[in-house]
N, C-alpha and C. Protein backbone atom coordinates (compact mmCIF):
# COMPACT_ATOMS: atom_id res chain seq x y z
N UNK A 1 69.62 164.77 147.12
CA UNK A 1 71.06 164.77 147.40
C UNK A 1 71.81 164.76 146.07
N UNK A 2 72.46 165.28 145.84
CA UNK A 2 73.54 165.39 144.48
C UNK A 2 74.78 164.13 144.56
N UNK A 3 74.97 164.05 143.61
CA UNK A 3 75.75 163.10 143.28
C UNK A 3 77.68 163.44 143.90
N UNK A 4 78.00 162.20 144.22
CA UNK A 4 79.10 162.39 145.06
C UNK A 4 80.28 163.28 144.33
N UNK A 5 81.19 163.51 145.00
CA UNK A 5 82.28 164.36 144.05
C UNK A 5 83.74 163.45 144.50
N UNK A 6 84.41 163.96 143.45
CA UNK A 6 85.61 162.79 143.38
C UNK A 6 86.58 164.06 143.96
N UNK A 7 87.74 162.88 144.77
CA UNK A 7 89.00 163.98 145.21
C UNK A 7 88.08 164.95 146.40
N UNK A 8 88.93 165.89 146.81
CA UNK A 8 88.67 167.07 147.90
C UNK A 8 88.67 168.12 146.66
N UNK A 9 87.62 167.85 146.42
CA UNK A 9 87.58 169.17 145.18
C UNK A 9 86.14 169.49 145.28
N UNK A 10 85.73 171.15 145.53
CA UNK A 10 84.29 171.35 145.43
C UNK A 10 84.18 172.64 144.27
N UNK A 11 83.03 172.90 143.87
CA UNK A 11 82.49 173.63 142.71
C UNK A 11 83.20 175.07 143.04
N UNK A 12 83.73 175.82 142.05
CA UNK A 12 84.59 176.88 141.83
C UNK A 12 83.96 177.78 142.45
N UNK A 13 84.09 179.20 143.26
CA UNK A 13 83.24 180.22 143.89
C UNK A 13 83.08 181.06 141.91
N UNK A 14 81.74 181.49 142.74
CA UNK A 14 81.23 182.43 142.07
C UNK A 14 82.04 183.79 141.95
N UNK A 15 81.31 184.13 140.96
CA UNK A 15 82.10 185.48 140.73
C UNK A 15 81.80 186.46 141.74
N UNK A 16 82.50 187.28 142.47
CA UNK A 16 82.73 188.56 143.41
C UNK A 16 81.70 189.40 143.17
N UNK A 17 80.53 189.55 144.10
CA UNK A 17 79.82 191.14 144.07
C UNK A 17 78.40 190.07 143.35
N UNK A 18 77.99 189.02 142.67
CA UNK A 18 76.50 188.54 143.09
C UNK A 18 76.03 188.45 144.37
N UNK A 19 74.63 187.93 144.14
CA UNK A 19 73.86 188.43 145.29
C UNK A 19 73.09 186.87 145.81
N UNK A 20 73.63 185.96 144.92
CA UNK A 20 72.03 184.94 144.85
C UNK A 20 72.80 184.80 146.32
N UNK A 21 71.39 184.06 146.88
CA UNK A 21 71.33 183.99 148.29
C UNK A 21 72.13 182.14 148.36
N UNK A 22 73.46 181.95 149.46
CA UNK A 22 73.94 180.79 149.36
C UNK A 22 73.00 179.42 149.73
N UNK A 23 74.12 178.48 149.24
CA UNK A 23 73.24 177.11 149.72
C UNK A 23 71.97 177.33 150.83
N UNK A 24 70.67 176.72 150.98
CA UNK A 24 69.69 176.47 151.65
C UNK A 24 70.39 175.30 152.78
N UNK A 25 69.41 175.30 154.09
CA UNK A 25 69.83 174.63 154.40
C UNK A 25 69.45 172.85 154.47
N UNK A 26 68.59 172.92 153.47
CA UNK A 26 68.64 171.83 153.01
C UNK A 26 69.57 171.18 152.04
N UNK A 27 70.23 171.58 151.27
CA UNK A 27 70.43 171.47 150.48
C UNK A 27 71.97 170.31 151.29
N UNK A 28 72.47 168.97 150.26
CA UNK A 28 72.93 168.40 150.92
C UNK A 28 73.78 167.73 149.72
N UNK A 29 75.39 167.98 150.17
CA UNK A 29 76.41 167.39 149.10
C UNK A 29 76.86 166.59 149.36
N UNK A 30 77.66 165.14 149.00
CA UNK A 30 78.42 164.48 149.14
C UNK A 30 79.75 164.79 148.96
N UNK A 31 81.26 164.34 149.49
CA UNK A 31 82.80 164.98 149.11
C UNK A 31 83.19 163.62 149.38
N UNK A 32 84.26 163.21 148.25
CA UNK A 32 84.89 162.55 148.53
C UNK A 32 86.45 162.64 149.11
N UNK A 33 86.97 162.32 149.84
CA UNK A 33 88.06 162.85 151.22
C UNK A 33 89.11 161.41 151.01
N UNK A 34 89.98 161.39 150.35
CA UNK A 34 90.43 159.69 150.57
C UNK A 34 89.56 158.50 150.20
N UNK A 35 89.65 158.32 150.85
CA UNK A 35 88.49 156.64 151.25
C UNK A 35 87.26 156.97 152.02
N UNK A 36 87.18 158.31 152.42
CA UNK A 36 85.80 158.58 152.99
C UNK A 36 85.10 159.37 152.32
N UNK A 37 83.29 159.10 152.19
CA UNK A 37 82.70 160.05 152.19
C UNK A 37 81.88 160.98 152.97
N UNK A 38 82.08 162.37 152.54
CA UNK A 38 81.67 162.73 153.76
C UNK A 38 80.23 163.67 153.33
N UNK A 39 79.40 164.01 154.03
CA UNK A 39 78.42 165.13 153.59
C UNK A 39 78.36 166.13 154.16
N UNK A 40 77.95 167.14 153.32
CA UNK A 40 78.31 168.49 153.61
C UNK A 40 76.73 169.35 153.41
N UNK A 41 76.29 170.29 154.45
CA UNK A 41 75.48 171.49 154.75
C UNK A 41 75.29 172.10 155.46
N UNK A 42 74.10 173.05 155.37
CA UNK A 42 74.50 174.32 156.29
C UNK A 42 74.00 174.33 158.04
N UNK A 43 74.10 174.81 158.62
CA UNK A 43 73.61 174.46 159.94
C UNK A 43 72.11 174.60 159.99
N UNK A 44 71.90 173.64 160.92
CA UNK A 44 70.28 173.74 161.71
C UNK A 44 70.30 174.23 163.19
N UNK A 45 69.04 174.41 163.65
CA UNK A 45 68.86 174.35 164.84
C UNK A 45 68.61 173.20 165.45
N UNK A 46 68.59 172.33 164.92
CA UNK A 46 68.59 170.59 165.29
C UNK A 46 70.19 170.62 165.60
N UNK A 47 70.94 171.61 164.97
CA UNK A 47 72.24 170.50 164.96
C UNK A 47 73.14 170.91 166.50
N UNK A 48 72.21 171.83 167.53
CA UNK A 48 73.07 172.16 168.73
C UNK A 48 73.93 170.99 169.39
N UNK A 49 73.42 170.08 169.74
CA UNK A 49 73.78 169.12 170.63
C UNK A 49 74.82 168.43 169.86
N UNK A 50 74.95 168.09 168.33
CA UNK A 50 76.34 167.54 167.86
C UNK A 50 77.25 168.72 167.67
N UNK A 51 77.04 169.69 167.87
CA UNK A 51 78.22 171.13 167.90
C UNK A 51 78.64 170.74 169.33
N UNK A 52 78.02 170.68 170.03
CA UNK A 52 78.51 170.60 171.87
C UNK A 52 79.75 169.15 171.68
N UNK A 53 78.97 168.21 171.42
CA UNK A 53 79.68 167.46 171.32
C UNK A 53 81.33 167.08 170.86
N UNK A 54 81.41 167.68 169.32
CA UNK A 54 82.23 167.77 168.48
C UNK A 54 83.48 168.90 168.99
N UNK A 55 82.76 169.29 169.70
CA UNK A 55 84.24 171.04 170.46
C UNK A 55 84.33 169.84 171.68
N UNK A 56 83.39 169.20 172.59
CA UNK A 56 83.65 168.39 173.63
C UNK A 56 85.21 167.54 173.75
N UNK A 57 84.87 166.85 172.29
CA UNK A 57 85.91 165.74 172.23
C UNK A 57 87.45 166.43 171.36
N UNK A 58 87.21 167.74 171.33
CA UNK A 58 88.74 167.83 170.70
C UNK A 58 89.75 168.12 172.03
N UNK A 59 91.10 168.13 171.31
CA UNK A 59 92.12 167.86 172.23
C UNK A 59 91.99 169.34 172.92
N UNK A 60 92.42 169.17 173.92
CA UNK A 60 92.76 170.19 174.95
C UNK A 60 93.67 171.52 174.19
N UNK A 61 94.47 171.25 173.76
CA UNK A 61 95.32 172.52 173.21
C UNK A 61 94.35 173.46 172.13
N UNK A 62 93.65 172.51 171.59
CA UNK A 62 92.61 173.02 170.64
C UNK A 62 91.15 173.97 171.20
N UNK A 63 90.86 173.33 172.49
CA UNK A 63 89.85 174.42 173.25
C UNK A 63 90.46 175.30 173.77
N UNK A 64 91.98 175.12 174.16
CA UNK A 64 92.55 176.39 174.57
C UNK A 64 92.15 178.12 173.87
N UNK A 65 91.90 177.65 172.11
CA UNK A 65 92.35 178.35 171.21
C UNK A 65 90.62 178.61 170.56
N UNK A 66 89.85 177.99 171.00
CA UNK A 66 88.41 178.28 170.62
C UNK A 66 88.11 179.71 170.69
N UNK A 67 87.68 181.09 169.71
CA UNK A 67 86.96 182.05 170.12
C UNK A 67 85.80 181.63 170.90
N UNK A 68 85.09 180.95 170.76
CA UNK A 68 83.86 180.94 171.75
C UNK A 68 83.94 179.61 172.48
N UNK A 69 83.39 179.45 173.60
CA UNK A 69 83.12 178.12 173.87
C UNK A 69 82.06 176.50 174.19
N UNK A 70 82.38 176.64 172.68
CA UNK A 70 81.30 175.69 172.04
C UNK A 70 81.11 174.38 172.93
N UNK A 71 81.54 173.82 173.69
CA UNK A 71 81.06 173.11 174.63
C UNK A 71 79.67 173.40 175.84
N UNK A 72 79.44 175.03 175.64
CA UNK A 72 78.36 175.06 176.20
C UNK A 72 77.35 175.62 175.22
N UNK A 73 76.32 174.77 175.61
CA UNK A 73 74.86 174.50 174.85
C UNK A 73 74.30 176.16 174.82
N UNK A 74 74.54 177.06 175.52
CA UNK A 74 74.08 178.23 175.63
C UNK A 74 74.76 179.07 174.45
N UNK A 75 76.08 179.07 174.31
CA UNK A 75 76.90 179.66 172.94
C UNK A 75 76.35 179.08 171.88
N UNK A 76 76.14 177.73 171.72
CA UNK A 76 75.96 177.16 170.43
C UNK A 76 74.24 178.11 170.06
N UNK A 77 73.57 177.94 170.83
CA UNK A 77 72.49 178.29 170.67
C UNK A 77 72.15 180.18 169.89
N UNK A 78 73.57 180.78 170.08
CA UNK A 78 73.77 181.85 170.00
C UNK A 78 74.14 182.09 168.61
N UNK A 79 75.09 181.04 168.39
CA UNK A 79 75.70 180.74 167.34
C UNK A 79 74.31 180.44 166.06
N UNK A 80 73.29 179.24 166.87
CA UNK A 80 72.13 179.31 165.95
C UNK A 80 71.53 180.20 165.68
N UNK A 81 71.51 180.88 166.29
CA UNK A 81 70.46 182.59 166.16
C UNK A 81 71.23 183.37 165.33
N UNK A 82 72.82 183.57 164.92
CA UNK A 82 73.43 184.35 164.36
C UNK A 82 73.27 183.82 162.96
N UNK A 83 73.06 182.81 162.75
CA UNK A 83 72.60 181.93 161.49
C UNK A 83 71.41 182.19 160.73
N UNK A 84 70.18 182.07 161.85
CA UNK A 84 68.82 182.28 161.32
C UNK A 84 69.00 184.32 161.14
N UNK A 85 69.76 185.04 161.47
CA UNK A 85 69.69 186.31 161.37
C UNK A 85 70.60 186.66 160.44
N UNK A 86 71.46 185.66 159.84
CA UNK A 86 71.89 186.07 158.51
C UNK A 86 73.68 186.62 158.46
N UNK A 87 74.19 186.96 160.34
CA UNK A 87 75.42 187.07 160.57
C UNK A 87 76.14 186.22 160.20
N UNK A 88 76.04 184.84 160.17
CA UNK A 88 77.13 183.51 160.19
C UNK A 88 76.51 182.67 159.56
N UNK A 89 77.33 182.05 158.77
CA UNK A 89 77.03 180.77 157.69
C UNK A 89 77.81 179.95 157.79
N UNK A 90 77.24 178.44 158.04
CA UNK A 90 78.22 177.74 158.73
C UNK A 90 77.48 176.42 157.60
N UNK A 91 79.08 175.63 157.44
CA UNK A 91 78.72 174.55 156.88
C UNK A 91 79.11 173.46 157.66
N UNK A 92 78.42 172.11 157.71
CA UNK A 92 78.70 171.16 158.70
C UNK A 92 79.42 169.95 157.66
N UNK A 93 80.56 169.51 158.25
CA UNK A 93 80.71 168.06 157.29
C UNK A 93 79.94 166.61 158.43
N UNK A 94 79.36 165.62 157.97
CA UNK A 94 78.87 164.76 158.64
C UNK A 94 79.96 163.22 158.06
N UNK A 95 80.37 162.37 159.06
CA UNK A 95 80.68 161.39 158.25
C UNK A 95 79.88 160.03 159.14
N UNK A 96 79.50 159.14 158.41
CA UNK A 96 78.83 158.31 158.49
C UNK A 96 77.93 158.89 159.38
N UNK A 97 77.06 159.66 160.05
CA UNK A 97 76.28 160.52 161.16
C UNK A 97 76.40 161.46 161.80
N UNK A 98 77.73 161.33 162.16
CA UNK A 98 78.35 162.02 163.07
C UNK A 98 79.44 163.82 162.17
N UNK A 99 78.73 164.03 163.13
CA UNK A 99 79.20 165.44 162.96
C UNK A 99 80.69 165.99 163.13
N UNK A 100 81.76 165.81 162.30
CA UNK A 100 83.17 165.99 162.45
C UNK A 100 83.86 167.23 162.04
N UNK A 101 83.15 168.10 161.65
CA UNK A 101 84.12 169.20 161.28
C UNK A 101 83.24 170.71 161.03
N UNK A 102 83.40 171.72 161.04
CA UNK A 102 82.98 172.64 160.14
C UNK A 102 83.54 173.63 159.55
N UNK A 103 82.88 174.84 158.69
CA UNK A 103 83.60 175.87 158.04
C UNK A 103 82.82 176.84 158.21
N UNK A 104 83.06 177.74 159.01
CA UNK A 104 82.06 179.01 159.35
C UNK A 104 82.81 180.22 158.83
N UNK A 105 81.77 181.23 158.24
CA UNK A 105 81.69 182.45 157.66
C UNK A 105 81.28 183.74 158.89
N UNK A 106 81.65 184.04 159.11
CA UNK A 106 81.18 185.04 160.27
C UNK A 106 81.11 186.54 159.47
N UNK A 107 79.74 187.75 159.54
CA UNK A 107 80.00 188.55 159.14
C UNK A 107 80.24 189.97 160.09
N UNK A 108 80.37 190.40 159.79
CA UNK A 108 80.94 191.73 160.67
C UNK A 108 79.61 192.69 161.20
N UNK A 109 79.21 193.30 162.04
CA UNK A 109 77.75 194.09 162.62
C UNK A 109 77.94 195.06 161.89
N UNK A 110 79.33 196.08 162.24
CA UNK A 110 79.63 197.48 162.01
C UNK A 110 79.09 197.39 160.31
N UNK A 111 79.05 198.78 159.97
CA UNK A 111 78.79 198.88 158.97
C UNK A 111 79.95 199.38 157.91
N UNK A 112 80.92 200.07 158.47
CA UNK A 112 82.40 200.34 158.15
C UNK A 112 83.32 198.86 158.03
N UNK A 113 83.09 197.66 158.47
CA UNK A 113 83.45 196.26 158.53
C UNK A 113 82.79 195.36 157.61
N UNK A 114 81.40 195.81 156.59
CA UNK A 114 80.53 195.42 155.99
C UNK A 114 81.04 194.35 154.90
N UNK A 115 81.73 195.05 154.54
CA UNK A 115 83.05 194.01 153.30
C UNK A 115 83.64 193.07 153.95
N UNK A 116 84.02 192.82 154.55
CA UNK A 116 84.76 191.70 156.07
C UNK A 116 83.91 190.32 156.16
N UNK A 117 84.73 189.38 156.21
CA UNK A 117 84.05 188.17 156.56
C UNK A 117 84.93 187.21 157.21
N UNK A 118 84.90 186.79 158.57
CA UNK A 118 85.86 186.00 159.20
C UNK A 118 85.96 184.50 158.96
N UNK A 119 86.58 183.92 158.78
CA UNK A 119 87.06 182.53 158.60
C UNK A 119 87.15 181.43 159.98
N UNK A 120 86.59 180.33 160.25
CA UNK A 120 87.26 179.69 160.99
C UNK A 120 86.16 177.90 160.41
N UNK A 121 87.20 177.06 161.04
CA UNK A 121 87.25 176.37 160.46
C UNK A 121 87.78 174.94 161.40
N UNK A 122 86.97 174.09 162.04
CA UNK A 122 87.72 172.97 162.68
C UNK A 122 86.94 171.76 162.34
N UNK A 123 88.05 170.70 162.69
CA UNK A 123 88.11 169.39 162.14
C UNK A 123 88.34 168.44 163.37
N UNK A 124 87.23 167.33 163.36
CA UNK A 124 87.73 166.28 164.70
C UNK A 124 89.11 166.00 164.19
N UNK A 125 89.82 165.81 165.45
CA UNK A 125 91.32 165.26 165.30
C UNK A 125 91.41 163.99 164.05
N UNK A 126 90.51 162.65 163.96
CA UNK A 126 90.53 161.55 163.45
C UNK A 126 90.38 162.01 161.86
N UNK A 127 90.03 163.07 161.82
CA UNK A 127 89.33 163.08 160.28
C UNK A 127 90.48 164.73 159.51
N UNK A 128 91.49 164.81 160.29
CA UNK A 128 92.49 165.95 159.86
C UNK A 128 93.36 165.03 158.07
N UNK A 129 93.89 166.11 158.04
CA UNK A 129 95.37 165.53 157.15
C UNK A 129 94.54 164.40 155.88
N UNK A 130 92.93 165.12 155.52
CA UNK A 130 92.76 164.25 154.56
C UNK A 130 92.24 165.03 153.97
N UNK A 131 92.17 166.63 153.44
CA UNK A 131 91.56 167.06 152.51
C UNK A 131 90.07 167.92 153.21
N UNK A 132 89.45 167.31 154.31
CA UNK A 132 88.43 167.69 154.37
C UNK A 132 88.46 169.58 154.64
N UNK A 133 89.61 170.08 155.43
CA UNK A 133 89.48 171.25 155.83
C UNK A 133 89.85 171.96 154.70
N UNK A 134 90.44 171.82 153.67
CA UNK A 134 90.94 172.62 152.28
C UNK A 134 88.67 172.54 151.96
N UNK A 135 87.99 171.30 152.15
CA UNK A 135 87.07 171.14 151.21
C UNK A 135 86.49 172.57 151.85
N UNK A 136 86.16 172.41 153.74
CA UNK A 136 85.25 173.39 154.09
C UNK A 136 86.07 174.92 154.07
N UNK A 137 87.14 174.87 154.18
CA UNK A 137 87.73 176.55 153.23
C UNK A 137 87.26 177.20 152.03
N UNK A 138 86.70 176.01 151.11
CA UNK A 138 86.40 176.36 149.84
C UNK A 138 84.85 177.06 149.80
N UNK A 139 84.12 175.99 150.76
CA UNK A 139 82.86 176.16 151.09
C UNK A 139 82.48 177.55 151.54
N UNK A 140 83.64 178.41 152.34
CA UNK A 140 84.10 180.02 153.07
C UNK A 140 84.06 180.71 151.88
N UNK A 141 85.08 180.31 151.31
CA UNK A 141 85.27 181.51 149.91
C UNK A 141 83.99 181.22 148.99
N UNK A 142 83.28 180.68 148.22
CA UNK A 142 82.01 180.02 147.75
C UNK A 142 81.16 180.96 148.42
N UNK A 143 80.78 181.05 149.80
CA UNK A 143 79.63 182.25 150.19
C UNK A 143 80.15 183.55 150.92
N UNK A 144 81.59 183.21 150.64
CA UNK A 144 82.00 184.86 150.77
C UNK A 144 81.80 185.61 149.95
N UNK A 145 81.91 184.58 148.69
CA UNK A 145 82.16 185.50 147.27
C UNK A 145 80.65 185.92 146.72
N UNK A 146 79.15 184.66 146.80
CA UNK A 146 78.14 184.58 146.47
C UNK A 146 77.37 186.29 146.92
N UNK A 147 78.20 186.56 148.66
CA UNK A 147 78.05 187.23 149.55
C UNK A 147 78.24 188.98 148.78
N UNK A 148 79.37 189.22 148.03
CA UNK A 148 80.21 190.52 147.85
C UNK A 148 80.93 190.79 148.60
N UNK A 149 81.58 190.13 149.10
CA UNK A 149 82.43 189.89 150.36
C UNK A 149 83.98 190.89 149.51
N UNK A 150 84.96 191.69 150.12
CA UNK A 150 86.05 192.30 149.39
C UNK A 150 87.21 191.39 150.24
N UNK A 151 87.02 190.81 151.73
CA UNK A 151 88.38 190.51 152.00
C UNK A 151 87.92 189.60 153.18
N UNK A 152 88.39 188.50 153.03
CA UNK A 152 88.32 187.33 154.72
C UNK A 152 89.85 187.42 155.28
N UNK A 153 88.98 187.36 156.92
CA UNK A 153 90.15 187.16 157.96
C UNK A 153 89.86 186.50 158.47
N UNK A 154 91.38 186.13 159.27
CA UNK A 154 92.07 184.61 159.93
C UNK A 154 92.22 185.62 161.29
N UNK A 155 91.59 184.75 162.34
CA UNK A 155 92.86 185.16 163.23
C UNK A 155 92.78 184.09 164.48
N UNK A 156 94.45 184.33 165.12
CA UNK A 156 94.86 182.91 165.54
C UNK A 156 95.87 183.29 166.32
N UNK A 157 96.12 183.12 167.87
CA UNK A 157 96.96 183.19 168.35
C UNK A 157 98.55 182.77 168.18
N UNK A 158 99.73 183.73 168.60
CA UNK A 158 100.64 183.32 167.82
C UNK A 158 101.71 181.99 168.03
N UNK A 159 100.97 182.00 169.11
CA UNK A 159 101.46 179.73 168.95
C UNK A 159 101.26 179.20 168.07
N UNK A 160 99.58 179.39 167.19
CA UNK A 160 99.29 178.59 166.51
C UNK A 160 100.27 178.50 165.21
N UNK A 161 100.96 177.80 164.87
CA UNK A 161 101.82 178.33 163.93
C UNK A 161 101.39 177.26 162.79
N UNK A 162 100.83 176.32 163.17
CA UNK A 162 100.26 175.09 162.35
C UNK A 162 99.25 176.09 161.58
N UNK A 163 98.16 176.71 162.24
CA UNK A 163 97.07 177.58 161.67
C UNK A 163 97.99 178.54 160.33
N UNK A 164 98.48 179.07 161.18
CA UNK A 164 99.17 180.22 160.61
C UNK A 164 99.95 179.86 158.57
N UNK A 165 100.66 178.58 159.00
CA UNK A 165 101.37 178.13 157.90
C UNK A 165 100.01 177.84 156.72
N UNK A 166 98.88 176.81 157.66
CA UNK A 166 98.16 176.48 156.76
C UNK A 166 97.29 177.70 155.75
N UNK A 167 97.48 178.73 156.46
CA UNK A 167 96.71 180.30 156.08
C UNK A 167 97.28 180.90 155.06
N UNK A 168 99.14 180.76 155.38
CA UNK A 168 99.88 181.22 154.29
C UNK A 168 99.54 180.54 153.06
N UNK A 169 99.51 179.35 153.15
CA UNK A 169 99.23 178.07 151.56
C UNK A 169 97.85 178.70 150.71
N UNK A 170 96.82 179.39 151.77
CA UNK A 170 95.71 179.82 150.77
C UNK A 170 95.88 181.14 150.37
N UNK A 171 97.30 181.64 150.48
CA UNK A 171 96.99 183.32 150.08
C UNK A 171 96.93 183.96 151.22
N UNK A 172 96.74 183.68 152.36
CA UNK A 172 96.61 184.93 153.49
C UNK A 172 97.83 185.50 153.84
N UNK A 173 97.65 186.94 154.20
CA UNK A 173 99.04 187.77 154.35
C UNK A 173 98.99 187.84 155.49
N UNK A 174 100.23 188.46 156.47
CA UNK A 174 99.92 188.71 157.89
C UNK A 174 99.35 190.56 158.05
N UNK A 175 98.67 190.90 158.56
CA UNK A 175 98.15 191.98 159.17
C UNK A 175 98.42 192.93 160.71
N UNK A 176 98.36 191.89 160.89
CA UNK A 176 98.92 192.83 162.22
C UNK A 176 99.10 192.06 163.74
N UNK A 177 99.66 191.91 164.56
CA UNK A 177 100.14 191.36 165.54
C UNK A 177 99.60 192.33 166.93
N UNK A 178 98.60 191.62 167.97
CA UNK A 178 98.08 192.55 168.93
C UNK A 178 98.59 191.79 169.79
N UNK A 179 99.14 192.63 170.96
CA UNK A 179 99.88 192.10 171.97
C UNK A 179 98.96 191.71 172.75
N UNK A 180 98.71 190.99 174.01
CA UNK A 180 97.64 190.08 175.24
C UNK A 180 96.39 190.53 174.74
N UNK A 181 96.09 189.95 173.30
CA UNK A 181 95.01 190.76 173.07
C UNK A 181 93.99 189.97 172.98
N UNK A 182 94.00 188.30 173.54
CA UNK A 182 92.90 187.41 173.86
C UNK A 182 93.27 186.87 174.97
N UNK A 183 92.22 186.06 175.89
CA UNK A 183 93.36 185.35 177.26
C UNK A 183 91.87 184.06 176.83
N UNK A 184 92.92 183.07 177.26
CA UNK A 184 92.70 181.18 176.80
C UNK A 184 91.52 180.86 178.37
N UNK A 185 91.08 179.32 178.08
CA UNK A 185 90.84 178.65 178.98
C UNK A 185 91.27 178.71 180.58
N UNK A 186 92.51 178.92 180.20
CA UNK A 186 93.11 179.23 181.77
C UNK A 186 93.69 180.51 182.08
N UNK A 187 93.52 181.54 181.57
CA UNK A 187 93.44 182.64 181.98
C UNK A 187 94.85 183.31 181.78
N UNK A 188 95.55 182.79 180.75
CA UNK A 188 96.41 183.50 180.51
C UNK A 188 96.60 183.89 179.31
N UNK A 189 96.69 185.20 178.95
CA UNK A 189 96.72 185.96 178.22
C UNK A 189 97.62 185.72 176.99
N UNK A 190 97.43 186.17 175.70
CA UNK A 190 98.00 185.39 174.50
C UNK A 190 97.90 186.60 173.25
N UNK A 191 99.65 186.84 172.52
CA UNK A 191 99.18 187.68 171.14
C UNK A 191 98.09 186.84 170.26
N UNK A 192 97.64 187.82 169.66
CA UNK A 192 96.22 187.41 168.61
C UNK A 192 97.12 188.23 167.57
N UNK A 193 97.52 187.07 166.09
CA UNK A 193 98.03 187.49 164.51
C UNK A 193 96.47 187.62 164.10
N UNK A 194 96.55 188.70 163.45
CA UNK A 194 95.26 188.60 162.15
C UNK A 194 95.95 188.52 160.25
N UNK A 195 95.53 187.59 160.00
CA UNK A 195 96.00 187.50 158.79
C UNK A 195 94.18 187.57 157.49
N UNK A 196 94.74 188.25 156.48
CA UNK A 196 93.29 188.45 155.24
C UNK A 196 93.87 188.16 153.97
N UNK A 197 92.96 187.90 153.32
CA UNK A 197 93.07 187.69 151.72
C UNK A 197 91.91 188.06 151.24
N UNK A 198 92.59 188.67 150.01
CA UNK A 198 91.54 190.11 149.45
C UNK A 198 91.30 189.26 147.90
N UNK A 199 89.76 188.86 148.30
CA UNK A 199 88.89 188.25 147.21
C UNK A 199 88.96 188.75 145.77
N UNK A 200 89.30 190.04 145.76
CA UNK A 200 89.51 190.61 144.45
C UNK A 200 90.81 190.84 143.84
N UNK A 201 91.83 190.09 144.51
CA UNK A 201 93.09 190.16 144.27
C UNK A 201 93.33 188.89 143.38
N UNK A 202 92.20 188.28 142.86
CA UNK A 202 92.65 187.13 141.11
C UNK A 202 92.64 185.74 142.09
N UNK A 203 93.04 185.01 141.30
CA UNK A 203 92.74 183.57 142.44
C UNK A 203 93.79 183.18 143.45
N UNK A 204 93.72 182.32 144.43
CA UNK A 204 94.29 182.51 145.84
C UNK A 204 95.01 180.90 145.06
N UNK A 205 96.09 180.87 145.68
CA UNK A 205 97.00 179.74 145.83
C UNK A 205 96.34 178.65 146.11
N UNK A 206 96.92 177.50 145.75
CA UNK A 206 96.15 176.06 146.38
C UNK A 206 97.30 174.97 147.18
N UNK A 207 96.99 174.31 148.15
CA UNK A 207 97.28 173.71 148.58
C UNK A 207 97.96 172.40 147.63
């Protein structure tokens, strides 16, 4: 285990267009968040049942807004397979055991989309508003960039406006606005904003 890190501050991304292959998933960091520490790595296939869990207990408005729905053990499991096949890279934060947050990298199939890497990113309610989600953003750009990644996207229905603001603070622009172009939990239909920030455009704003 490496030695703890001070502040919500993690190691600078690599330069754009290497190849080394990212963190293992062993490999296991400490962050310091406030007054908490938290640890940080990449997913297992051990870790299905605290993914179920962790989407279980967030607030309702928040599963509204889930692309997938991680409360069932059958997605997560999907989610593991997209991992071991090299599509999605997901980092887990743990605090005292428990599994509270993550930062997933999603990559694109198409081959015209190859440069593309999607962003998402959630936090148990208790453990928000302290740094940890700036930490696992960083953790995104870090194996986007390790990756050759040219540009990550956001996208977020246009309620979310909390998402949206927090997207603007890292550099993301807006892209394009699709009308009923996702439908929620209860079956009603919702614009989807896509917002990107283009890795080779010099360094991104900070919070």
């Amino acid at each position: 285990m490496t030695g703890a890190r001070t502040g919500a501050r993690v190691a600078r991304p690599r330069h754009p267009g290497t190849t080394e292959r990212p963190v293992s998933t062993q490999s296991v960091d400490q962050v310091q968040c406030g007054d908490r520490t938290y640890e940080l790595r990449r997913l297992r296939p051990a870790d299905r049942d605290d993914i179920v869990s962790l989407a279980s207990a967030l607030p309702e408005i928040d599963l509204q807004f889930l692309r997938s729905d991680l409360t069932d053990p059958d997605v997560v499991e999907g989610w593991i397979h997209d991992a071991d096949t090299g599509s999605r890279f997901t980092t887990l934060a743990h605090y005292q055991g428990e599994l509270v947050g993550y930062g997933s990298l999603n990559l694109r199939g198409l081959q015209w989309m190859s440069h593309l890497g999607e962003i998402r990113v959630i936090i148990a309610e208790a453990h928000r508003r302290c740094g940890l989600g700036h930490v696992l953003t960083e953790r995104v750009f870090e194996t986007a960039r390790e990756l050759g990644l040219l540009k990550l996207v956001a996208q977020m229905t246009r309620e979310q406006i909390g998402a949206r603001r927090v997207f603007e603070r890292l550099g993301f622009s807006p892209e394009a606005l699709l009308t009923d172009w996702v439908i929620d939990r209860s079956g009603r239909t919702r614009d989807m904003m896509i917002m990107s920030y283009d890795l080779g455009a010099g360094k991104r704003s900070r919070t």
